[in-house]
N, C-alpha and C. Protein backbone atom coordinates (compact mmCIF):
# COMPACT_ATOMS: atom_id res chain seq x y z
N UNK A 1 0.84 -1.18 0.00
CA UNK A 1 0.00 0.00 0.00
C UNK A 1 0.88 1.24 0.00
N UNK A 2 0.51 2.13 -0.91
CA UNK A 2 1.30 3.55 -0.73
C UNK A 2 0.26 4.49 -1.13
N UNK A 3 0.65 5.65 0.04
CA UNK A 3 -0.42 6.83 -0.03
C UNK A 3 0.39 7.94 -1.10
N UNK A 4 0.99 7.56 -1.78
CA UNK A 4 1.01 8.97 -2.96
C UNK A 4 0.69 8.27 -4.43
N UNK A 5 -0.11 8.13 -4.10
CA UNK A 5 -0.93 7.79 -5.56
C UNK A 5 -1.98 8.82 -5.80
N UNK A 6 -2.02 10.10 -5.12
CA UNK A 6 -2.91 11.42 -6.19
C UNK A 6 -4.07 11.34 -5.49
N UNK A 7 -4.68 11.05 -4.57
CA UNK A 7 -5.81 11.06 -3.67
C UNK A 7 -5.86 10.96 -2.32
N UNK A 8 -4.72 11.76 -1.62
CA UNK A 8 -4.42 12.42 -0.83
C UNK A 8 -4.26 13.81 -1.06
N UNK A 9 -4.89 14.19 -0.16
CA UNK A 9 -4.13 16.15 -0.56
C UNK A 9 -2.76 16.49 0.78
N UNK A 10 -2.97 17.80 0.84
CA UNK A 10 -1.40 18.08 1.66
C UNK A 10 -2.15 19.42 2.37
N UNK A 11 -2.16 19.38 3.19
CA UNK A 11 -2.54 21.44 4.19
C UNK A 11 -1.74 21.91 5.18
N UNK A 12 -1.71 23.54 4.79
CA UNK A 12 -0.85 22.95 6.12
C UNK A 12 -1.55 23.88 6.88
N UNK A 13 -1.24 23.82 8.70
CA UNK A 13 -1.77 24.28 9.90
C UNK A 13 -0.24 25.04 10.57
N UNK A 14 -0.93 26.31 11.15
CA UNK A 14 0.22 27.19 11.84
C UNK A 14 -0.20 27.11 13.26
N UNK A 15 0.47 26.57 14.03
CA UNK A 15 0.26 26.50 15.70
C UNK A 15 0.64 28.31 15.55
N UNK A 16 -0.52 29.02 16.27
CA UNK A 16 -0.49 30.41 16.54
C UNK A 16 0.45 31.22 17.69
N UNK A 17 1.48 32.33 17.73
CA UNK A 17 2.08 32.62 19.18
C UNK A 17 1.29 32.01 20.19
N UNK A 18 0.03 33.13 20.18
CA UNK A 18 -0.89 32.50 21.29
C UNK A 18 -1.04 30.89 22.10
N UNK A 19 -1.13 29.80 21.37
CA UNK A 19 -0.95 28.64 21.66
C UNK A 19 0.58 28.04 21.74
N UNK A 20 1.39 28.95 21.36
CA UNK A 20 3.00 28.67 21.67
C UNK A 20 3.30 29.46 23.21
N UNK A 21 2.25 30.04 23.09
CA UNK A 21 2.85 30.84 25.07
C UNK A 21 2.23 30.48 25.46
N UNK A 22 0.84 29.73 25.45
CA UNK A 22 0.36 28.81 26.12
C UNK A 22 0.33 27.34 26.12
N UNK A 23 1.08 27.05 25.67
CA UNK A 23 1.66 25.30 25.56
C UNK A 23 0.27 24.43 25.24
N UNK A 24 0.19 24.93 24.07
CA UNK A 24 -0.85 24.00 23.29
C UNK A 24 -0.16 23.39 22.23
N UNK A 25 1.32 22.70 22.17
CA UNK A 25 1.46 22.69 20.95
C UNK A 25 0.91 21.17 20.61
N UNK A 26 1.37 20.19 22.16
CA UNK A 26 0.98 18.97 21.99
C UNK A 26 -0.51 18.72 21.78
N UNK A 27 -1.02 19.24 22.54
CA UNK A 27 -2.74 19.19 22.39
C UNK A 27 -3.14 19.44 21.16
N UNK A 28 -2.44 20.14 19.97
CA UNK A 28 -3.20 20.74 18.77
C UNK A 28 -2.74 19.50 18.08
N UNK A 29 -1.48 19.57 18.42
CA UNK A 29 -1.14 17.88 17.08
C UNK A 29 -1.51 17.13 16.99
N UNK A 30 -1.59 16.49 18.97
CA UNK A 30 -2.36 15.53 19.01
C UNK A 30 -4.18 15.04 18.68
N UNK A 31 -4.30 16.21 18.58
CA UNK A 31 -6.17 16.49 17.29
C UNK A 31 -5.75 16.05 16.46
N UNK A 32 -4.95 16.13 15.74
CA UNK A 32 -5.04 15.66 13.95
C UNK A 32 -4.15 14.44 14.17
N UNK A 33 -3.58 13.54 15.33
CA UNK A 33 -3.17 12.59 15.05
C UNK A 33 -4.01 11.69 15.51
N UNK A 34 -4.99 11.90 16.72
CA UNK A 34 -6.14 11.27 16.68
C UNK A 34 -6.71 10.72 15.49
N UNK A 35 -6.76 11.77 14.64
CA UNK A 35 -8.09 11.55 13.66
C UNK A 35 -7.29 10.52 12.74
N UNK A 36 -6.44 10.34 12.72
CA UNK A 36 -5.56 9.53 11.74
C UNK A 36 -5.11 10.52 10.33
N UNK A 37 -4.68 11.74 10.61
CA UNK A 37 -3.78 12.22 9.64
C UNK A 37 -2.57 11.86 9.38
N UNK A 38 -1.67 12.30 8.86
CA UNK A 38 -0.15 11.97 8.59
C UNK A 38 0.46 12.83 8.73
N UNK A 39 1.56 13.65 9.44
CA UNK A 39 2.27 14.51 9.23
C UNK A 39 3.60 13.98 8.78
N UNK A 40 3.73 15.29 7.61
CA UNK A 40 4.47 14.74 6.60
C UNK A 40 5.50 16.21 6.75
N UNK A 41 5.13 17.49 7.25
CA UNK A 41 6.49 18.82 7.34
C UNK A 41 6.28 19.08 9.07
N UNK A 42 7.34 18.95 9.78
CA UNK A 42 6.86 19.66 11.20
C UNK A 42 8.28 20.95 10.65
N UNK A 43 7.83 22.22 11.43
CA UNK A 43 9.09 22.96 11.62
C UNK A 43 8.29 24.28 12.79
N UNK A 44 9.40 24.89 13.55
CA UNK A 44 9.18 26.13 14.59
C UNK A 44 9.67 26.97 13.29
N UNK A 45 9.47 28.18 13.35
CA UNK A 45 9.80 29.20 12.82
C UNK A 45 9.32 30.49 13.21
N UNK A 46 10.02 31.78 13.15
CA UNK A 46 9.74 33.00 13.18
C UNK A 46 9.07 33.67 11.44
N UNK A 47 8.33 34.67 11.53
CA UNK A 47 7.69 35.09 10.27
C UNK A 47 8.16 35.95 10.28
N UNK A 48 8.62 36.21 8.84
CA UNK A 48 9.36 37.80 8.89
C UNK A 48 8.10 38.57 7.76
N UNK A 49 8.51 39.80 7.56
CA UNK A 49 7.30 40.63 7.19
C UNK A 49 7.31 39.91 5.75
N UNK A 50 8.21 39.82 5.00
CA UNK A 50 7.94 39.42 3.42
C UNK A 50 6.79 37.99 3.53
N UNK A 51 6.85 36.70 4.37
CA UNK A 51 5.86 35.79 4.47
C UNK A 51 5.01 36.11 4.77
N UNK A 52 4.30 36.68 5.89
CA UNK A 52 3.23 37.68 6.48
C UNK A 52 2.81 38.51 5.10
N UNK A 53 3.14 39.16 4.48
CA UNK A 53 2.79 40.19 3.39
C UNK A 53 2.03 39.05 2.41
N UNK A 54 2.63 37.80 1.84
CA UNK A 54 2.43 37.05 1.05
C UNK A 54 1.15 36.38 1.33
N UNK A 55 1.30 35.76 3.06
CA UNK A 55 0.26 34.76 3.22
C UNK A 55 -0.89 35.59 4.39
N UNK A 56 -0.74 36.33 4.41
CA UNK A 56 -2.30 37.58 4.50
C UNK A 56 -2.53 38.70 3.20
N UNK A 57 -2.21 38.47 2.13
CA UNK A 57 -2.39 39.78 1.12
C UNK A 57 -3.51 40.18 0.84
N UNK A 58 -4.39 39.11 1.25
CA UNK A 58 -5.78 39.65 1.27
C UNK A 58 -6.45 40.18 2.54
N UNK A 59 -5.74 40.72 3.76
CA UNK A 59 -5.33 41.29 4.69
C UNK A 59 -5.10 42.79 4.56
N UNK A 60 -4.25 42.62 3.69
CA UNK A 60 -2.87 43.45 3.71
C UNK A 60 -3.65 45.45 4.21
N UNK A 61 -5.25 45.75 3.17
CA UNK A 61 -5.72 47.13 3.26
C UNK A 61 -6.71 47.21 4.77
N UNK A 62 -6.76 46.03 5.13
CA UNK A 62 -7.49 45.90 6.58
C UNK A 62 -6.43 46.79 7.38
N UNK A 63 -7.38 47.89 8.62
CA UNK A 63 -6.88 48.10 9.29
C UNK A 63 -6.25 47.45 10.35
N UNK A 64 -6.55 46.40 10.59
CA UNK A 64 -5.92 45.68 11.72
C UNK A 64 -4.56 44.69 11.00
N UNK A 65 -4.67 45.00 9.86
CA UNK A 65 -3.35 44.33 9.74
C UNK A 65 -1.90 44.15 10.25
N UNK A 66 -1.98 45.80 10.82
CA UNK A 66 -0.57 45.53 11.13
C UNK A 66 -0.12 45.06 12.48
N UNK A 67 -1.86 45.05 13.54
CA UNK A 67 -1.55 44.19 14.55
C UNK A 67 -1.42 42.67 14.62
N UNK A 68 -2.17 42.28 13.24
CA UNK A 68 -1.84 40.75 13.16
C UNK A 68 -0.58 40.09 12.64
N UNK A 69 -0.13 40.96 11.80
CA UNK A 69 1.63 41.01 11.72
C UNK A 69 2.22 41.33 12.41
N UNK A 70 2.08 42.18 13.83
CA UNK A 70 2.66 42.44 14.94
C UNK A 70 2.45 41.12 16.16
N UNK A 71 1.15 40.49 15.90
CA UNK A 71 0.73 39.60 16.98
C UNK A 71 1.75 37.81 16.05
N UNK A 72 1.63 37.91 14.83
CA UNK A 72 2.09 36.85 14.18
C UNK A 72 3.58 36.81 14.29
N UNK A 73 4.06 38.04 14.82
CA UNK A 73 5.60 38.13 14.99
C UNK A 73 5.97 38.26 15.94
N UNK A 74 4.99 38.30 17.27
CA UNK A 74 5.85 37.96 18.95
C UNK A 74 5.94 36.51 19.39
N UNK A 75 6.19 35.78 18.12
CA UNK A 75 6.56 34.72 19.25
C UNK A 75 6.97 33.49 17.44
N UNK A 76 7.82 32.86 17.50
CA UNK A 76 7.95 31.79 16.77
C UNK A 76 6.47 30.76 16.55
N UNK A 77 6.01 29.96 15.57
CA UNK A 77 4.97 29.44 15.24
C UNK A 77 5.42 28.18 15.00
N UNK A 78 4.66 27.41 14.64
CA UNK A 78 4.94 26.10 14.38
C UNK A 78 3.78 25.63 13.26
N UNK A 79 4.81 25.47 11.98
CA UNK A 79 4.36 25.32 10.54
C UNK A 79 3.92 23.32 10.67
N UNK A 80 2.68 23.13 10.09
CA UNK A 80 2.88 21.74 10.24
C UNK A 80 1.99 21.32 8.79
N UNK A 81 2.65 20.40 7.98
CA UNK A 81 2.07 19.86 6.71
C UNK A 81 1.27 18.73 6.99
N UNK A 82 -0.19 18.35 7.24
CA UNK A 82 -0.87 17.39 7.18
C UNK A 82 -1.10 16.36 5.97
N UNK A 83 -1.47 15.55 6.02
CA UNK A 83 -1.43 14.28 4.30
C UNK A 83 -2.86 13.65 4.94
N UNK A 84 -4.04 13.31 4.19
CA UNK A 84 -4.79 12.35 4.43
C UNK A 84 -5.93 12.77 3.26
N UNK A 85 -7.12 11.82 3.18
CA UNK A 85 -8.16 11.67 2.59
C UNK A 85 -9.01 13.15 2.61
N UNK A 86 -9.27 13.90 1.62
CA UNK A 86 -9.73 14.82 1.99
C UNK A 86 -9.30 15.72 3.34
N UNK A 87 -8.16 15.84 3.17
CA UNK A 87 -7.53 16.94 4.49
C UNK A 87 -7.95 17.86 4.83
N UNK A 88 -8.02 18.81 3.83
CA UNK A 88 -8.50 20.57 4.20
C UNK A 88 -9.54 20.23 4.85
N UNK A 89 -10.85 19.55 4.32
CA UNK A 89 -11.95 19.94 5.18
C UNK A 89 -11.81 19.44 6.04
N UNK A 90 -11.33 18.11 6.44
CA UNK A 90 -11.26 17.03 7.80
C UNK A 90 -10.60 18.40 9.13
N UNK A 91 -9.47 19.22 8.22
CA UNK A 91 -8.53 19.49 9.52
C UNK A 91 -9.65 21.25 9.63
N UNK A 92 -9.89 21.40 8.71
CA UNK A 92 -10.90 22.82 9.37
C UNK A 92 -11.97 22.58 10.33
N UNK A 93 -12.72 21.21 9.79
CA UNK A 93 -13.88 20.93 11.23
C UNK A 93 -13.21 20.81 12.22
N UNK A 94 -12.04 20.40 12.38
CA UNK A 94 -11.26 19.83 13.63
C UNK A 94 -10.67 21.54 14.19
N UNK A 95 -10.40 22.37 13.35
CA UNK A 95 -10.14 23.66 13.76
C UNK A 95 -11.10 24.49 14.09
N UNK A 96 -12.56 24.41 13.57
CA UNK A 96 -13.56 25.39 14.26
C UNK A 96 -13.59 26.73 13.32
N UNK A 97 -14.53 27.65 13.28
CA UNK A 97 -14.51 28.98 12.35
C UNK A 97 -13.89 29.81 13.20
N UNK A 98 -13.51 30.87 12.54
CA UNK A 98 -11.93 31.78 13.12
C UNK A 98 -12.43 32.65 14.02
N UNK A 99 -13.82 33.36 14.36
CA UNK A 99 -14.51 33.64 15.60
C UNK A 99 -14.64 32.50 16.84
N UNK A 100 -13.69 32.21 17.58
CA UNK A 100 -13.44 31.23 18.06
C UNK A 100 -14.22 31.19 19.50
N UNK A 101 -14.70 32.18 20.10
CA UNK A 101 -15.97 32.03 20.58
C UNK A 101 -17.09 31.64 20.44
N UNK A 102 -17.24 31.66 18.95
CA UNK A 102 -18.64 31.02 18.68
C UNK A 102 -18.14 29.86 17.84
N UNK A 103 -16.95 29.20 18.31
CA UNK A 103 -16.76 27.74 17.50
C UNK A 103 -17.08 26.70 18.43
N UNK A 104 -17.73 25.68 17.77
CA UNK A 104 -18.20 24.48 18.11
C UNK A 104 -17.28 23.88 19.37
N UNK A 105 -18.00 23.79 20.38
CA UNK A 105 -17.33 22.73 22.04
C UNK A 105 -16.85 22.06 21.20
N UNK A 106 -15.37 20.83 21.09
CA UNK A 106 -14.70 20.19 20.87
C UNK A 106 -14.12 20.76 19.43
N UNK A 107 -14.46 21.27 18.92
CA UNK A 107 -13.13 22.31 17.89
C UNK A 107 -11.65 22.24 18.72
N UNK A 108 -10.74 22.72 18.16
CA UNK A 108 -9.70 23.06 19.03
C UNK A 108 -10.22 24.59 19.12
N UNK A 109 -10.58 25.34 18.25
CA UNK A 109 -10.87 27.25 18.60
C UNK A 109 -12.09 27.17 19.74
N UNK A 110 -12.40 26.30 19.01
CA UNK A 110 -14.15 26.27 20.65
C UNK A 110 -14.00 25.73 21.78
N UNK A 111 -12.36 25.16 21.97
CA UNK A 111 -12.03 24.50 23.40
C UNK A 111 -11.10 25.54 23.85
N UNK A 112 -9.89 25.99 23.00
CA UNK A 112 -8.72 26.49 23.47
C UNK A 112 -8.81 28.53 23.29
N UNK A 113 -9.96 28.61 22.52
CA UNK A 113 -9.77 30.43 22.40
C UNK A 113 -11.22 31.29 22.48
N UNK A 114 -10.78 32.51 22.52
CA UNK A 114 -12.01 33.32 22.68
C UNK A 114 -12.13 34.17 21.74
N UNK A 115 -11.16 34.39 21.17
CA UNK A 115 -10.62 35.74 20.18
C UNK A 115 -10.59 35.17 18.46
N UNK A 116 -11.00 36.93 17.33
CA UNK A 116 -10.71 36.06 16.55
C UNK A 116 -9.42 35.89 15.70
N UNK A 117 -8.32 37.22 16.41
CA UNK A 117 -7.20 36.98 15.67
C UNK A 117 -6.43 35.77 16.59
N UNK A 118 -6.38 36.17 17.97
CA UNK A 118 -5.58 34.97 18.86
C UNK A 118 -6.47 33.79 18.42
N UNK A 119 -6.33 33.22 17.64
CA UNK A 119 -7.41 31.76 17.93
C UNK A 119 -6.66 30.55 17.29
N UNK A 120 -5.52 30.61 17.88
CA UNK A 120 -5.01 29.56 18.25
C UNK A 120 -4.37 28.85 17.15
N UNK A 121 -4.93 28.80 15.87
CA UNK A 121 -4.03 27.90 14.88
C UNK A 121 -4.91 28.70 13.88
N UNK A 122 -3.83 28.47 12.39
CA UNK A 122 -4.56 28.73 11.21
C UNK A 122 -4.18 27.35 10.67
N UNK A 123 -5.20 27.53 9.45
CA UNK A 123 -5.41 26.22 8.66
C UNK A 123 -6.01 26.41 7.48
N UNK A 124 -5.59 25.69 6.34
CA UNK A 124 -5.55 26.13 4.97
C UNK A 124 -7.24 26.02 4.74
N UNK A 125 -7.88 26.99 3.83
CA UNK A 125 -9.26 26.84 3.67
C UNK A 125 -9.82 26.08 2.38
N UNK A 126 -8.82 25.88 1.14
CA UNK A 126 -9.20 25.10 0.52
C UNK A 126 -8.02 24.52 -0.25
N UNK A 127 -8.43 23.43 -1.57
CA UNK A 127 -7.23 22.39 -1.64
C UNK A 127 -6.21 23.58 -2.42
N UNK A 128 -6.78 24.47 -3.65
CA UNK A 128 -5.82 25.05 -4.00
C UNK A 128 -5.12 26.07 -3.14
N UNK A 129 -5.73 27.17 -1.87
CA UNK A 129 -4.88 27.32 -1.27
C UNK A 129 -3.58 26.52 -0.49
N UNK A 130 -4.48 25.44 0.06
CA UNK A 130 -3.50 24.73 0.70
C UNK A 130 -1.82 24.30 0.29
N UNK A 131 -2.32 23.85 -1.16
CA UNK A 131 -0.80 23.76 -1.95
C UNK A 131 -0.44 25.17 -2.45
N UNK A 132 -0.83 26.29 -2.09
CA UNK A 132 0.10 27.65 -2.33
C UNK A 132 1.15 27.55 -1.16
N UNK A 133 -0.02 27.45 0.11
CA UNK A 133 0.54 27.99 1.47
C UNK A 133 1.82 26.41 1.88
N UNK A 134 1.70 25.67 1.20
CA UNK A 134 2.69 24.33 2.10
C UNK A 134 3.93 25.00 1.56
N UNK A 135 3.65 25.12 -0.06
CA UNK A 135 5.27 25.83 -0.53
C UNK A 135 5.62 26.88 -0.44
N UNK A 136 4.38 28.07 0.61
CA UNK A 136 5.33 28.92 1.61
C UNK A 136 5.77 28.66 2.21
N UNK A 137 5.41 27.77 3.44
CA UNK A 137 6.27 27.61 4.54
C UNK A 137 7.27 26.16 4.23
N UNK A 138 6.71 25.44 3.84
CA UNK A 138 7.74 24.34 3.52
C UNK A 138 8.52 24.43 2.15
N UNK A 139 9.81 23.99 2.58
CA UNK A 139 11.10 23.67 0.66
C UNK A 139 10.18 21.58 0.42
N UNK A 140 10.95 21.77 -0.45
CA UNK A 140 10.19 20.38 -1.33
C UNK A 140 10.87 18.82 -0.19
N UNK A 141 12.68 19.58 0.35
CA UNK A 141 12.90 18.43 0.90
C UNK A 141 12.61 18.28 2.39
N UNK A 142 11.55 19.51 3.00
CA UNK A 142 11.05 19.18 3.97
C UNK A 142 9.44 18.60 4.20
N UNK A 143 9.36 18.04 3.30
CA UNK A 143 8.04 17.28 3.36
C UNK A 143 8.34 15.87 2.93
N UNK A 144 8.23 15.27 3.96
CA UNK A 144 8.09 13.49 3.92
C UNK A 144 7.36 12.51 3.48
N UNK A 145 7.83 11.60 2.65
CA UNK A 145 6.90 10.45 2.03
C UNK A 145 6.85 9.10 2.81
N UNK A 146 6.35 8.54 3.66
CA UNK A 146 6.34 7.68 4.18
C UNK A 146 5.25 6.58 4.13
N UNK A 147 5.37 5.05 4.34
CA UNK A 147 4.09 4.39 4.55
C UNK A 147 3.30 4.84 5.57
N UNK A 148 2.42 5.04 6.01
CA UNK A 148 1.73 4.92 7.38
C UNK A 148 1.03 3.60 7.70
N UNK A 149 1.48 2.65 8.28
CA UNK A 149 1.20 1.65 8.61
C UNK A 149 -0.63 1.87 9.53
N UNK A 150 -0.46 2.33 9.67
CA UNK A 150 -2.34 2.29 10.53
C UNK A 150 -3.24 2.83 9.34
N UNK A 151 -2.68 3.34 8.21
CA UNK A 151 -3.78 3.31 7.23
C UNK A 151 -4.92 2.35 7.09
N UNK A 152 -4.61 1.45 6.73
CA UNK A 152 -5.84 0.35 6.75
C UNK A 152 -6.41 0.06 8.04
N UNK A 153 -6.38 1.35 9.11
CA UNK A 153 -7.56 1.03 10.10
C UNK A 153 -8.09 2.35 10.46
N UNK A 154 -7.32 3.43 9.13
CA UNK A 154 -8.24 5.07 9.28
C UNK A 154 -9.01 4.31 7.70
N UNK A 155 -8.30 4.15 6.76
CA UNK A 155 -9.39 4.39 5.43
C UNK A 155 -9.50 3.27 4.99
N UNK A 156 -10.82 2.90 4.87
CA UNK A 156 -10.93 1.60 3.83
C UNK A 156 -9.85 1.16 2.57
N UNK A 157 -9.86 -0.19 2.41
CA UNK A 157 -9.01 -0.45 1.24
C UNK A 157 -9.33 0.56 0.00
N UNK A 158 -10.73 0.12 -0.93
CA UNK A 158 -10.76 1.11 -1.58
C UNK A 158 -11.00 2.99 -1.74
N UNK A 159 -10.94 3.54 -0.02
CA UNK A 159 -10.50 4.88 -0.20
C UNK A 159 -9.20 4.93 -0.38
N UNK A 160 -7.85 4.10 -0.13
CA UNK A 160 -6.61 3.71 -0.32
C UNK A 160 -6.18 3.97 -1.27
N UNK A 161 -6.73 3.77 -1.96
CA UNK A 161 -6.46 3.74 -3.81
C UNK A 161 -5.84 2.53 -3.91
């Protein structure tokens, strides 16, 4: 069995400052490893203004922009590339809508935040964003191809390909 046969997608999720000064990093991963995702890029990183400019540009004439580039730049983040069956949407229900007060009890935003810029993680909203934003934050040789051996007890044989 091998999962890169073209029916998997790839997203990726930003552990937020906010949940890096509050030591959520294990609790957020461990959501999407529950569910039986794959992580395939982990990395910490700082955002400097040129990534921020790129991956909010539709941001960019909002007035509050420059506090969310100010709030996205006190603290290092943690970039993470997910792999599974329909990802984007699997890992957004699992993330909750970005008013994170009014996100669903067991979300991670409806367990862990109140706010809607602090809210805890971002996460790609659809498949073609998703593959813009992985090859922002991730290079080609930091994303991993591996078997995942517990496949055949997240997806049926024929979702497998």
């Amino acid at each position: 069995m091998s999962e890169d046969k073209g029916i998997f997608e790839r997203t990726l999720v930003l552990i937020k400052p906010d949940a890096i000064q509050r030591g959520l990093i294990g609790q957020i991963t461990g959501r999407f490893e529950m569910k039986g995702l794959k992580l395939v890029g982990l990395k910490m990183m700082s955002l400097d203004e040129a990534v921020l400019r790129e991956h909010y540009a539709h941001l960019i004439d909002k007035p509050f922009f420059a506090s969310l580039a100010n709030f996205m730049q006190s603290s290092p983040v943690v970039a993470m590339c997910w792999e599974g069956l329909e990802v984007v949407d699997a890992v957004r229900r699992i993330t909750g809508i970005t008013k994170a007060r009014e996100a669903e009890a067991g979300s991670i935003r409806g367990d862990y935040a109140m706010s809607v810029s602090c809210n805890v993680i971002h996460a790609s909203d659809s498949v073609e964003n998703a593959e813009k934003e992985v090859k922002r934050f991730f290079n080609p040789d930091e994303i991993h191809s591996y078997d995942k051996s517990e496949y055949v007890y997240v997806y049926a044989e024929d979702e497998r390909g």
